[in-house]
Protein backbone atom coordinates (compact mmCIF):
# COMPACT_ATOMS: atom_id res chain seq x y z
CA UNK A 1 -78.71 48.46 238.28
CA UNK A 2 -82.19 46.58 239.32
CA UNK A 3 -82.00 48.91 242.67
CA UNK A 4 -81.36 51.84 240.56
CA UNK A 5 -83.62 50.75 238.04
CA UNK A 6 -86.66 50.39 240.89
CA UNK A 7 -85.65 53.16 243.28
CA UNK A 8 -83.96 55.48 241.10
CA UNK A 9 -85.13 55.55 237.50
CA UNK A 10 -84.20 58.80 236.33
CA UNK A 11 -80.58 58.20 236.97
CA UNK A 12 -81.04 54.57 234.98
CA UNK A 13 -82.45 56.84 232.27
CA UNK A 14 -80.04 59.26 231.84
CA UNK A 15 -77.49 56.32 231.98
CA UNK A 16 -79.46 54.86 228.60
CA UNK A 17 -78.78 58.50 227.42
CA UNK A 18 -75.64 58.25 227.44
CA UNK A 19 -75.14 54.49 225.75
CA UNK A 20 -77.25 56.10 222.65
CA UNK A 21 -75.13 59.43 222.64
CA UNK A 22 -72.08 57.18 222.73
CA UNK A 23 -73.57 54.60 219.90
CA UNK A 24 -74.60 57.71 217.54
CA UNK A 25 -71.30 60.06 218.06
CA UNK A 26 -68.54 57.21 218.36
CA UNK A 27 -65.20 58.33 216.52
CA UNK A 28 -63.54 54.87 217.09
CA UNK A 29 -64.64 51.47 215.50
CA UNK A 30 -66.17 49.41 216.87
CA UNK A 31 -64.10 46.65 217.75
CA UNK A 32 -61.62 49.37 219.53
CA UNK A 33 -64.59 50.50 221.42
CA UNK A 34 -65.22 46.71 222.33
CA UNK A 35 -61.65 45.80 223.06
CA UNK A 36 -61.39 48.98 225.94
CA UNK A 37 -64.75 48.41 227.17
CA UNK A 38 -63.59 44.60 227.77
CA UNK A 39 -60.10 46.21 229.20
CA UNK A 40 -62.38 48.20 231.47
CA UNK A 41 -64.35 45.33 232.29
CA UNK A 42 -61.99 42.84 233.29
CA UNK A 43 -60.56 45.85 235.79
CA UNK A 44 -64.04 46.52 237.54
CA UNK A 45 -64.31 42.87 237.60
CA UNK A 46 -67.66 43.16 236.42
CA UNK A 47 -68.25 39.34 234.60
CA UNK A 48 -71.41 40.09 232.58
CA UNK A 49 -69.61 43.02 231.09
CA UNK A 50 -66.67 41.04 230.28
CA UNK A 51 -69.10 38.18 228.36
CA UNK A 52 -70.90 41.14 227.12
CA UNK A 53 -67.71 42.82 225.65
CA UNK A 54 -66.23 39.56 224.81
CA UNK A 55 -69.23 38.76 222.66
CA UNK A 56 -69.36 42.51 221.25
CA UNK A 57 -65.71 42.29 220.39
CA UNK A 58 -66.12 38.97 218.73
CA UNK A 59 -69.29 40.32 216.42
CA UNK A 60 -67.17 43.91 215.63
CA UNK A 61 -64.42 40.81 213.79
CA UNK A 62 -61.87 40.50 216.36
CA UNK A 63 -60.05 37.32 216.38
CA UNK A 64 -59.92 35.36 219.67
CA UNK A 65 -56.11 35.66 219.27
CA UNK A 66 -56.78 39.20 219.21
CA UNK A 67 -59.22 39.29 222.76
CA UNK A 68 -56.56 37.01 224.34
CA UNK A 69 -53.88 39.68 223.63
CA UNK A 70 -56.42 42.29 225.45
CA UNK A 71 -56.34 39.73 227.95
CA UNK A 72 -52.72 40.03 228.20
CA UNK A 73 -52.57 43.84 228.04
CA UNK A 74 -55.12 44.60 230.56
CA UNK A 75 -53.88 42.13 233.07
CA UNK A 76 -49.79 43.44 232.12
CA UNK A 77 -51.05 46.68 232.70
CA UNK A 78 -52.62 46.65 235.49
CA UNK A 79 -49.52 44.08 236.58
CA UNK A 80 -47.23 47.48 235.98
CA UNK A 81 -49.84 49.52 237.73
CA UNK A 82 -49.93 47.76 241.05
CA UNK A 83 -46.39 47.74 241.22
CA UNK A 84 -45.83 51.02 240.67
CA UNK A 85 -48.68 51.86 243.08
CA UNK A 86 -47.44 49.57 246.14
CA UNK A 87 -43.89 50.66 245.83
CA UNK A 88 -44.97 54.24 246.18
CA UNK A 89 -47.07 53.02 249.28
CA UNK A 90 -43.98 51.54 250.53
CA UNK A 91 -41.35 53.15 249.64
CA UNK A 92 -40.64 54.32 253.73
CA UNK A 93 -40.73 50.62 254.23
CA UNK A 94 -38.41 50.37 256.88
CA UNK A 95 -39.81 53.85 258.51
CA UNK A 96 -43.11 51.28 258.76
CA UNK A 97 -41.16 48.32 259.93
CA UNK A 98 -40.08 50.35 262.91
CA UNK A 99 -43.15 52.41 263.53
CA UNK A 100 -41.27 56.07 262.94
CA UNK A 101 -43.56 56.74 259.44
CA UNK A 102 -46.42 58.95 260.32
CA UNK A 103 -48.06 57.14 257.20
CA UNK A 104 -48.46 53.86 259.79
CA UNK A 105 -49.94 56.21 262.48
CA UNK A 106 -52.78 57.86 260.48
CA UNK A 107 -54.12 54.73 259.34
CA UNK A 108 -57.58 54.04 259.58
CA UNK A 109 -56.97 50.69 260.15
CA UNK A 110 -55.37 51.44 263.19
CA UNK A 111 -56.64 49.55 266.57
């Protein structure tokens, strides 16, 4: 966000518009708005969020028994997610394995 911030302000602003919109108009508590915002964190891999959310979720009341089980749900889900997602990719596996699946032709990673 420095870049942005230096090269690109208007966009940086708008972004600040939409934190106080979101603070002002939330329907959810707090701490639910914490725990997803860690959830989301921990998937974009983004560590100052996750302190950030971490912290937030701590000071909405949340237990650290209750962070470690958004721990557990994020990383489950995304667990689910992944598997779902890479057996879809390969479900033609053995199409792949013996280069008939037009999939293995297209790619960009091709050489």
């Amino acid at each position: 966000m420095r870049m942005l911030a230096e090269f690109y302000p208007e966009f940086t602003k708008k972004l600040d518009e939409i934190d106080a919109m979101y603070a002002k108009d939330m329907p959810i508590d707090e701490k639910t708005y914490q725990f997803i915002c860690l959830a989301l964190s921990i998937k974009g891999r983004s560590a100052p969020c996750v302190r950030k959310h971490f912290k937030g979720a701590l000071a909405a009341g949340a237990t650290v028994e209750e962070v470690s089980y958004i721990l557990a749900l994020t990383m489950r889900e995304a667990a689910g997610a992944d598997d779902c997602w890479t057996h879809d990719v390969l479900k033609d596996w053995q199409e792949i394995i013996s280069g008939n699946s037009q999939s293995s032709k297209s790619c960009c990673c091709q050489k």
